[in-house]
N, C-alpha and C. Protein backbone atom coordinates (compact mmCIF):
# COMPACT_ATOMS: atom_id res chain seq x y z
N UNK A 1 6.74 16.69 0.60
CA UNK A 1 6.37 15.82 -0.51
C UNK A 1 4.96 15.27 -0.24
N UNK A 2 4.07 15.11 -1.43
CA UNK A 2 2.78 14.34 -1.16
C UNK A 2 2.62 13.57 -2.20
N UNK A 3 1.31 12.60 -1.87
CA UNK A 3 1.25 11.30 -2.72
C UNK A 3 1.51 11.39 -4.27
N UNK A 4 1.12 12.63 -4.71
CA UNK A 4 0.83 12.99 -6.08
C UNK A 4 2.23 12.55 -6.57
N UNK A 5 3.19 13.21 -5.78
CA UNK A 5 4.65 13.12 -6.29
C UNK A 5 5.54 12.23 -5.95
N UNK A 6 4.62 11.20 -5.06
CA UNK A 6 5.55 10.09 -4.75
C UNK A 6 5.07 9.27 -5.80
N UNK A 7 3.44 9.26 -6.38
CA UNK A 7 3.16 7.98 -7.48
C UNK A 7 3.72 8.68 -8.97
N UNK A 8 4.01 9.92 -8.80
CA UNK A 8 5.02 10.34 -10.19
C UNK A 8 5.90 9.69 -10.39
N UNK A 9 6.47 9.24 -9.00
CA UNK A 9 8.42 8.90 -9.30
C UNK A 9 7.93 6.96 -8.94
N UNK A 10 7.04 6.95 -8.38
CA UNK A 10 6.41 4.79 -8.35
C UNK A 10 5.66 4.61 -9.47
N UNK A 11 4.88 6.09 -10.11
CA UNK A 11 4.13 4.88 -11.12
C UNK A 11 2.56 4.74 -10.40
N UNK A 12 1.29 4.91 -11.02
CA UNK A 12 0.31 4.87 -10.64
C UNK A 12 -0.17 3.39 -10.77
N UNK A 13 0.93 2.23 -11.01
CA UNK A 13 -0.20 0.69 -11.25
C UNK A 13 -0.49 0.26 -9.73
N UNK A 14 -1.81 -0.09 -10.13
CA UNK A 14 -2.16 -0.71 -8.84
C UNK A 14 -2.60 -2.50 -9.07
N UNK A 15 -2.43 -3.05 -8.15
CA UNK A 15 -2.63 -4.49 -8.26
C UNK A 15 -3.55 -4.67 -7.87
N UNK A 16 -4.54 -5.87 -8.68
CA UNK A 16 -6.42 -6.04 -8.59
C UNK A 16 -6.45 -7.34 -7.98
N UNK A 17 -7.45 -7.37 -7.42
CA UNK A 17 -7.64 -9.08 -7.69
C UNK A 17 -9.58 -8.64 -6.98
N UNK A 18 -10.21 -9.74 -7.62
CA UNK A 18 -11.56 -9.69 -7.59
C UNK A 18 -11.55 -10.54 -6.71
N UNK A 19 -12.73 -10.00 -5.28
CA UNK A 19 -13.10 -10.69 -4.48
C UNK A 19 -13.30 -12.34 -4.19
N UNK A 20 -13.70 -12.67 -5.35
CA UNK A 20 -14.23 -14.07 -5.76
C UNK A 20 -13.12 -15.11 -6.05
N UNK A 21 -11.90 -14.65 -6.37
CA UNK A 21 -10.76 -15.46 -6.35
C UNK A 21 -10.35 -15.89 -5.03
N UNK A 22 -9.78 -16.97 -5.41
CA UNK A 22 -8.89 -17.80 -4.09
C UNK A 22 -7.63 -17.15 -3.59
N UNK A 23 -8.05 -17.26 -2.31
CA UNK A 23 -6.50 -16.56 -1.17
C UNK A 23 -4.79 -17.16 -1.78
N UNK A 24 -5.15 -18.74 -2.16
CA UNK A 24 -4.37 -18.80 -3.20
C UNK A 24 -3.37 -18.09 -4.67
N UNK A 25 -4.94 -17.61 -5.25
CA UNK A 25 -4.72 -16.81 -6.05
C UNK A 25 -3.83 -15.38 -5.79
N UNK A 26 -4.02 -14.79 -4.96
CA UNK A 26 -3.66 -14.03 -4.43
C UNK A 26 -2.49 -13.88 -4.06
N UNK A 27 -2.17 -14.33 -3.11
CA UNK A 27 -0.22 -15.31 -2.41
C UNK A 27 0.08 -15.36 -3.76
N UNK A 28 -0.14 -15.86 -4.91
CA UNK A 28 0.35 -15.67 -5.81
C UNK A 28 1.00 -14.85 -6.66
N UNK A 29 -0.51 -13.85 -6.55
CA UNK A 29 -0.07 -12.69 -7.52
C UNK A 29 0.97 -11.31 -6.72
N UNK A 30 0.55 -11.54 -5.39
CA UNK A 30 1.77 -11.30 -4.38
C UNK A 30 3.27 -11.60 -4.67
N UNK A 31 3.43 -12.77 -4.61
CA UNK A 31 4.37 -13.28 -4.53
C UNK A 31 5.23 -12.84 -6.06
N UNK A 32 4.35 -13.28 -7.23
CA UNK A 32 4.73 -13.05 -8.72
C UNK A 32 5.45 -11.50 -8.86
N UNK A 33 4.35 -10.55 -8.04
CA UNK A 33 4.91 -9.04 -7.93
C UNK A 33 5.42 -8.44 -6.95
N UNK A 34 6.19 -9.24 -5.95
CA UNK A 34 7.08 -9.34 -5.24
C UNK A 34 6.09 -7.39 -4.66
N UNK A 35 4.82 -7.91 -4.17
CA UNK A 35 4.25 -6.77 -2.90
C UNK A 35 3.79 -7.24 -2.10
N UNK A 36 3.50 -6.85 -1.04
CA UNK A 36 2.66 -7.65 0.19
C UNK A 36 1.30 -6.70 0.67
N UNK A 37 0.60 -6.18 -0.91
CA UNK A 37 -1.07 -6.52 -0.53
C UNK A 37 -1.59 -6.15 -1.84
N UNK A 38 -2.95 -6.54 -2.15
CA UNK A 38 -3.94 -6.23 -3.78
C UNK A 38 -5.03 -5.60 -2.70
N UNK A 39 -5.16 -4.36 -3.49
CA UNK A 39 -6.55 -4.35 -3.43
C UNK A 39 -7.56 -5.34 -4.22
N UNK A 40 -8.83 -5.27 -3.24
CA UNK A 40 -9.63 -6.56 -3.58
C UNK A 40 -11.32 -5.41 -4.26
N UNK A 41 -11.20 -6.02 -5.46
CA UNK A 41 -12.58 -4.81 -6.29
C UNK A 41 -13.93 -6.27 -6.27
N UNK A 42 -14.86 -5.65 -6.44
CA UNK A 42 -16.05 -6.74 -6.44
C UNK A 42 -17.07 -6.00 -7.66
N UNK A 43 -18.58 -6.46 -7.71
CA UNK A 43 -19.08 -6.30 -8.91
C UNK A 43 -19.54 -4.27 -8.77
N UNK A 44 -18.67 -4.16 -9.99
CA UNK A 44 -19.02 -2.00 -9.97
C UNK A 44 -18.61 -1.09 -8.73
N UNK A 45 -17.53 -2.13 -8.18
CA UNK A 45 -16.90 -1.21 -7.63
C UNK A 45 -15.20 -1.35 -7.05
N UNK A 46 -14.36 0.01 -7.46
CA UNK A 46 -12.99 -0.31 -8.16
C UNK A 46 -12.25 -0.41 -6.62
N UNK A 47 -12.64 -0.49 -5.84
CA UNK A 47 -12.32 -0.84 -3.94
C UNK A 47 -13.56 -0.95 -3.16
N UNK A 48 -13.42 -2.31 -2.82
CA UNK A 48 -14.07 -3.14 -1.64
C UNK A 48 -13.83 -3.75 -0.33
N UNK A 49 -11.96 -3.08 -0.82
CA UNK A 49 -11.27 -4.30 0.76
C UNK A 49 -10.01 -4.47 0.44
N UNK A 50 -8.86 -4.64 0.70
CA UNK A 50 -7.43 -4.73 0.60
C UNK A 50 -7.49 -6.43 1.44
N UNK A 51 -6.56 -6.84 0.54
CA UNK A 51 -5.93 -8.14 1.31
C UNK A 51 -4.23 -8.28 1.14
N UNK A 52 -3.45 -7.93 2.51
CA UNK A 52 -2.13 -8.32 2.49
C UNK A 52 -1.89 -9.90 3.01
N UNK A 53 -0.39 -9.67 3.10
CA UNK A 53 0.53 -10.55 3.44
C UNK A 53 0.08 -11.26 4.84
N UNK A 54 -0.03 -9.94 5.81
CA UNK A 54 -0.28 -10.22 6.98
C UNK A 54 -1.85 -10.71 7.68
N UNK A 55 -3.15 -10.25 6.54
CA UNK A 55 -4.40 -10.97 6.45
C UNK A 55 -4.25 -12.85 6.54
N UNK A 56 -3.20 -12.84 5.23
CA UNK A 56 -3.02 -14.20 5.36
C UNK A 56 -2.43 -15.13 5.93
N UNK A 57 -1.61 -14.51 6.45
CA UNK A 57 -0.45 -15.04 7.59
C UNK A 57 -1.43 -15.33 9.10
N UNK A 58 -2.37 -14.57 9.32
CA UNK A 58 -3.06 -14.49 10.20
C UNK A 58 -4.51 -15.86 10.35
N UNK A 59 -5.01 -15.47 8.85
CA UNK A 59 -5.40 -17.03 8.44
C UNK A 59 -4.90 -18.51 8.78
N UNK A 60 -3.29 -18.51 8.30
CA UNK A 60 -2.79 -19.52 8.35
C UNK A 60 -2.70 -19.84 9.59
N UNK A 61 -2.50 -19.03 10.27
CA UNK A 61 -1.90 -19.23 11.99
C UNK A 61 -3.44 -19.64 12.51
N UNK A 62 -4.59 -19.29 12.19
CA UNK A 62 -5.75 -19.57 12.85
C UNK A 62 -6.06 -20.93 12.47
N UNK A 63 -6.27 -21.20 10.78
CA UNK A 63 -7.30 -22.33 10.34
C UNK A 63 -6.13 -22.95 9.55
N UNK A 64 -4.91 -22.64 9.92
CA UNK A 64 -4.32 -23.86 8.31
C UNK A 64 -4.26 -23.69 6.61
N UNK A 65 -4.04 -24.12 6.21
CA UNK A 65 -3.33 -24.23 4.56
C UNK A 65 -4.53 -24.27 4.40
N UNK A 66 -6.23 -24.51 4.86
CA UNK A 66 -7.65 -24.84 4.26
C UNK A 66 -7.73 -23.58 3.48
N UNK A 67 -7.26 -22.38 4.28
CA UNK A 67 -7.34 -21.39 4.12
C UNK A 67 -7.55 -21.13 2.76
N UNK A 68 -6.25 -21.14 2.16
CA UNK A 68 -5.55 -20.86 0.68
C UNK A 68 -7.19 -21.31 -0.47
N UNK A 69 -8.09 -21.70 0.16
CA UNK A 69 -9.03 -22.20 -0.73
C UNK A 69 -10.14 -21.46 -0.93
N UNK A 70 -10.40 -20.79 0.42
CA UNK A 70 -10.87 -19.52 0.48
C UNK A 70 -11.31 -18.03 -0.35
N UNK A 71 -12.20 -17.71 -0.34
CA UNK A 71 -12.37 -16.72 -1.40
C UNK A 71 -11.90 -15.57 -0.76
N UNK A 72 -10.99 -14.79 -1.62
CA UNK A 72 -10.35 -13.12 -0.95
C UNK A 72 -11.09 -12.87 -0.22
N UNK A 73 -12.47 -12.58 -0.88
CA UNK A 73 -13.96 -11.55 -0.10
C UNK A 73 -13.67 -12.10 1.75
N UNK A 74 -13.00 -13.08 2.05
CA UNK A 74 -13.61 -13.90 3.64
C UNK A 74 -12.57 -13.23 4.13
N UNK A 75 -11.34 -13.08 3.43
CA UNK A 75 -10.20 -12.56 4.12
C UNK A 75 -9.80 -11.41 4.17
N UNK A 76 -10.35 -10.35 3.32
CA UNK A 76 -9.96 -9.01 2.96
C UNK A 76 -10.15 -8.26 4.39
N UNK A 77 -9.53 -7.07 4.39
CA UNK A 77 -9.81 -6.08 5.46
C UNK A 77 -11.09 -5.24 4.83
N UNK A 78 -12.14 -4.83 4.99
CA UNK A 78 -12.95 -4.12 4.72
C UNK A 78 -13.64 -2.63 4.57
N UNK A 79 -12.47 -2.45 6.19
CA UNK A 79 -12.44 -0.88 6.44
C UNK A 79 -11.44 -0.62 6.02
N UNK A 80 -11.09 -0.08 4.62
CA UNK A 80 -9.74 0.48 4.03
C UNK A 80 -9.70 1.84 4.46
N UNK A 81 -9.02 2.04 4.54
CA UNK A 81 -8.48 3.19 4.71
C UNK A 81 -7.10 3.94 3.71
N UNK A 82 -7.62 5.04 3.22
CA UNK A 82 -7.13 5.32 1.37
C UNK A 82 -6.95 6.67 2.12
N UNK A 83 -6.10 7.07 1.28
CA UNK A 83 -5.93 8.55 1.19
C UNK A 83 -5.79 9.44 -0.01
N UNK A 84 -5.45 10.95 -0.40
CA UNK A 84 -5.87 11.19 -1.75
C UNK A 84 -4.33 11.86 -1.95
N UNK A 85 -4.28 12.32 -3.18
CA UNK A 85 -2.94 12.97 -4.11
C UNK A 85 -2.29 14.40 -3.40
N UNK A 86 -2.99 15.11 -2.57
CA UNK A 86 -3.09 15.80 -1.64
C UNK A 86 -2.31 15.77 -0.44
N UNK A 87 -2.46 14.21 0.27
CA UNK A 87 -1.95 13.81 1.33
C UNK A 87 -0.28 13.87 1.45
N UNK A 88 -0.04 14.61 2.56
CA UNK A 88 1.73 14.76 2.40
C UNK A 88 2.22 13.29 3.03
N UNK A 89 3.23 13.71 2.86
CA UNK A 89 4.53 12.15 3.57
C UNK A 89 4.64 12.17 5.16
N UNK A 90 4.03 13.22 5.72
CA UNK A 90 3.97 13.54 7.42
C UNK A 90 2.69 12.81 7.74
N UNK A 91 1.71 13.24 7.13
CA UNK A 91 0.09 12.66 7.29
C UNK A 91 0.30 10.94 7.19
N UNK A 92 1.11 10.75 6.21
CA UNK A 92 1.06 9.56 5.84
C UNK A 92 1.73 8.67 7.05
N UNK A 93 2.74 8.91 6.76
CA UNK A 93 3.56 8.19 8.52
C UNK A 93 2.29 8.21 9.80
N UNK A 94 2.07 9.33 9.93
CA UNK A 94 1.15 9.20 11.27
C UNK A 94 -0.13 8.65 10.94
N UNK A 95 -0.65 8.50 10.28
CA UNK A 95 -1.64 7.45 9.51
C UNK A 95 -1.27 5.98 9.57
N UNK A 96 -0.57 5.71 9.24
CA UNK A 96 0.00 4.47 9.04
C UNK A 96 0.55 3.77 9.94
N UNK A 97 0.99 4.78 11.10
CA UNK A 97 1.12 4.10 12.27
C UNK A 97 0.16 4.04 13.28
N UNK A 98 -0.66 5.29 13.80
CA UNK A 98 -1.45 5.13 14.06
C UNK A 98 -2.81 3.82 13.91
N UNK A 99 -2.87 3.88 12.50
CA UNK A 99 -3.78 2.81 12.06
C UNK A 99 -3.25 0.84 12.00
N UNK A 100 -2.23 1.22 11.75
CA UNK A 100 -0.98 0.14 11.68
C UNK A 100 -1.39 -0.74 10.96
N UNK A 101 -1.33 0.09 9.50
CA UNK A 101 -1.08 -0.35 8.25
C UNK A 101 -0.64 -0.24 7.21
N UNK A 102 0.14 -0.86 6.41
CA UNK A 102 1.48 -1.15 5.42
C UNK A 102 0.97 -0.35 4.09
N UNK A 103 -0.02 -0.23 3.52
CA UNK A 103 -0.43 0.00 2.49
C UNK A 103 -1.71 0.56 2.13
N UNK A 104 -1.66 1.87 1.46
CA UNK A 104 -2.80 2.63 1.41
C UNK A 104 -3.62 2.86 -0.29
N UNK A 105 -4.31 2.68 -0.46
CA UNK A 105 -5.14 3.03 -1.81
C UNK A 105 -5.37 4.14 -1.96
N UNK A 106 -5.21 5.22 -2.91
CA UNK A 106 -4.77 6.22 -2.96
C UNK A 106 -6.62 6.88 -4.19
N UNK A 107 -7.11 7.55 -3.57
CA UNK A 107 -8.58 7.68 -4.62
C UNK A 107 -8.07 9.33 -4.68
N UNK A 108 -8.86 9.30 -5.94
CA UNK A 108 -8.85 11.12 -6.79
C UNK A 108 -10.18 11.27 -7.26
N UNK A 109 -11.22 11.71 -6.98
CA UNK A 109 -12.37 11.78 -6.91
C UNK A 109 -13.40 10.73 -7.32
N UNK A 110 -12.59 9.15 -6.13
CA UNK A 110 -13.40 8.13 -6.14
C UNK A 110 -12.86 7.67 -6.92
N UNK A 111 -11.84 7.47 -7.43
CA UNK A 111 -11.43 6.44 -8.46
C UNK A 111 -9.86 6.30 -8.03
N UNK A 112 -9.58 5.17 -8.40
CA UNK A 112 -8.42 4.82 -7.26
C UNK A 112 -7.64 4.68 -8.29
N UNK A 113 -6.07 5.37 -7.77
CA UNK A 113 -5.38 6.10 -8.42
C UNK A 113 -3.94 5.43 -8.55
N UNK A 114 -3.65 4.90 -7.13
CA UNK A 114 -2.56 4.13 -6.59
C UNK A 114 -2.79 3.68 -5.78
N UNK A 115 -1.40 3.36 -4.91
CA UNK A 115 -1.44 2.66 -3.76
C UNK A 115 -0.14 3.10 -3.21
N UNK A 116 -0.07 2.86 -1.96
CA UNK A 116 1.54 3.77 -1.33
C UNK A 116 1.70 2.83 -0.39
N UNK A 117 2.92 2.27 -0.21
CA UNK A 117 3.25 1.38 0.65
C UNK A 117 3.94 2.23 1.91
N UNK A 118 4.33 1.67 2.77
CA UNK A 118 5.27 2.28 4.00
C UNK A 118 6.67 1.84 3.23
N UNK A 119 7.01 1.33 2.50
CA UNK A 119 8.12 1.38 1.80
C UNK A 119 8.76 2.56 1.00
N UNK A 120 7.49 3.11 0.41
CA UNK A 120 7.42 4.09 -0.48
C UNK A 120 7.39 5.49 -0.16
N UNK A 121 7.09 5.66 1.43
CA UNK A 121 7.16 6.54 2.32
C UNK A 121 8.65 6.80 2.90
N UNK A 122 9.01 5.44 3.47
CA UNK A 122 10.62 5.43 3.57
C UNK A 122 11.30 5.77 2.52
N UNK A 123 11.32 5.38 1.76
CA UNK A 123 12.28 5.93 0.37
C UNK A 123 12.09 7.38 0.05
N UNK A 124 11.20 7.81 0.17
CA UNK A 124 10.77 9.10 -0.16
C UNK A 124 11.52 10.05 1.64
N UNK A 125 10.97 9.71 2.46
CA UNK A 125 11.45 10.58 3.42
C UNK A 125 13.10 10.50 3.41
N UNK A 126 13.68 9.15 3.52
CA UNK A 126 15.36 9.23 3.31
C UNK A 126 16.30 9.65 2.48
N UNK A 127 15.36 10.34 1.08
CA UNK A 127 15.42 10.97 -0.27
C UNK A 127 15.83 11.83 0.54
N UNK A 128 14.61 12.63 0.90
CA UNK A 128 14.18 14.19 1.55
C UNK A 128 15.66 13.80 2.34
N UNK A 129 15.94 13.32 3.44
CA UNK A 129 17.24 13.45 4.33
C UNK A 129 18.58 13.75 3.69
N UNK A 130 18.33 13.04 2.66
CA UNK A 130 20.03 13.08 2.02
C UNK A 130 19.88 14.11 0.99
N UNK A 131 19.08 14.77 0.52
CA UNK A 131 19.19 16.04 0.10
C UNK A 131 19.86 16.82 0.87
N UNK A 132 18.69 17.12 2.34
CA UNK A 132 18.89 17.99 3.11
C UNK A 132 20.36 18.35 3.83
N UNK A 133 20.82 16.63 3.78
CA UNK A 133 22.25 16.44 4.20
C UNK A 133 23.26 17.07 3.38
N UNK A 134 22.91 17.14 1.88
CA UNK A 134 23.74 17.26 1.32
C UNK A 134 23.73 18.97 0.89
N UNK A 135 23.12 19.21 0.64
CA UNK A 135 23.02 20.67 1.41
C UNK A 135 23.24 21.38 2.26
N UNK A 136 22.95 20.96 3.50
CA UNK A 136 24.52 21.25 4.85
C UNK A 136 25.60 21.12 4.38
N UNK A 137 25.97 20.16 3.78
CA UNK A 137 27.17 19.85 3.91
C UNK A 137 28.22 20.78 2.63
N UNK A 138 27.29 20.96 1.55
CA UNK A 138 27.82 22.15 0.98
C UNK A 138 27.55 23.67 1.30
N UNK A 139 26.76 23.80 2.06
CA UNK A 139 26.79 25.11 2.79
C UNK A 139 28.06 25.04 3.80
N UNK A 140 27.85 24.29 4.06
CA UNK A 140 29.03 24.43 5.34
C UNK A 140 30.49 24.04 4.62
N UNK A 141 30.75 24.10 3.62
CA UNK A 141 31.69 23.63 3.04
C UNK A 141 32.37 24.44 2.17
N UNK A 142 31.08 25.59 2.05
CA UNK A 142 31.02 26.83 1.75
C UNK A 142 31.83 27.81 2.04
N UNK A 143 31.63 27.68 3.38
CA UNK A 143 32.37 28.88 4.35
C UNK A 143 33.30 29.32 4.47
């Protein structure tokens, strides 16, 4: 399986939030869409930086609730790391752990397409298992 066909069966929306808004803002729109990260876009360009759950959690633990007042741009991760429609569900795992991160922005010739969580990877690989299971189990049931 690859991304193409995992954002077939999730859905290509991706969640925005402009640099210039408050970390506040954000935890919010998090929270409202029950995900734990937005990509963060700035002026003419549609990815600049991802900000999760764990950006902010990391905040809080350093500087306090001041935080929340904060503009995304201070808190975002910068070096995103995206992958394309191409990318299988094997690449992705070892990506994601390797890099050890929850959520990827997904670009198709520079224009960002989705986003794929490690959630979305699990669901998709435990799919793949219980097929496969269930296919043994009528082969062998076969016999």
């Amino acid at each position: 399986m690859n991304v193409a066909q995992l954002l077939d069966f999730k859905g290509h929306d991706v969640a925005t939030i402009n640099q210039r808004r408050s970390v506040a803002d954000a935890v919010g729109m998090m929270r409202e869409r029950g995900i734990g990260a937005l990509v963060v876009t700035g002026p003419g360009a549609p990815l600049v930086g991802i900000i999760s759950e764990r950006d902010v959690v990391r905040a809080l633990g350093a500087r306090g609730a001041e935080v929340l007042q904060d503009e995304v741009g201070t808190l975002m991760s910068r070096d995103v790391i995206s992958c394309s429609l191409d990318t299988t569900c094997t690449t992705l795992m070892g990506l994601m752990t390797a890099e050890r991160v929850r959520h990827l922005p997904v670009l198709d010739g520079g224009q960002l397409v989705g986003v794929i969580s490690i959630g979305d990877v699990v669901r998709a690989r435990f799919e793949e298992l219980e097929r496969d299971r269930q296919e043994l189990l009528e082969y062998v049931q076969a016999r």
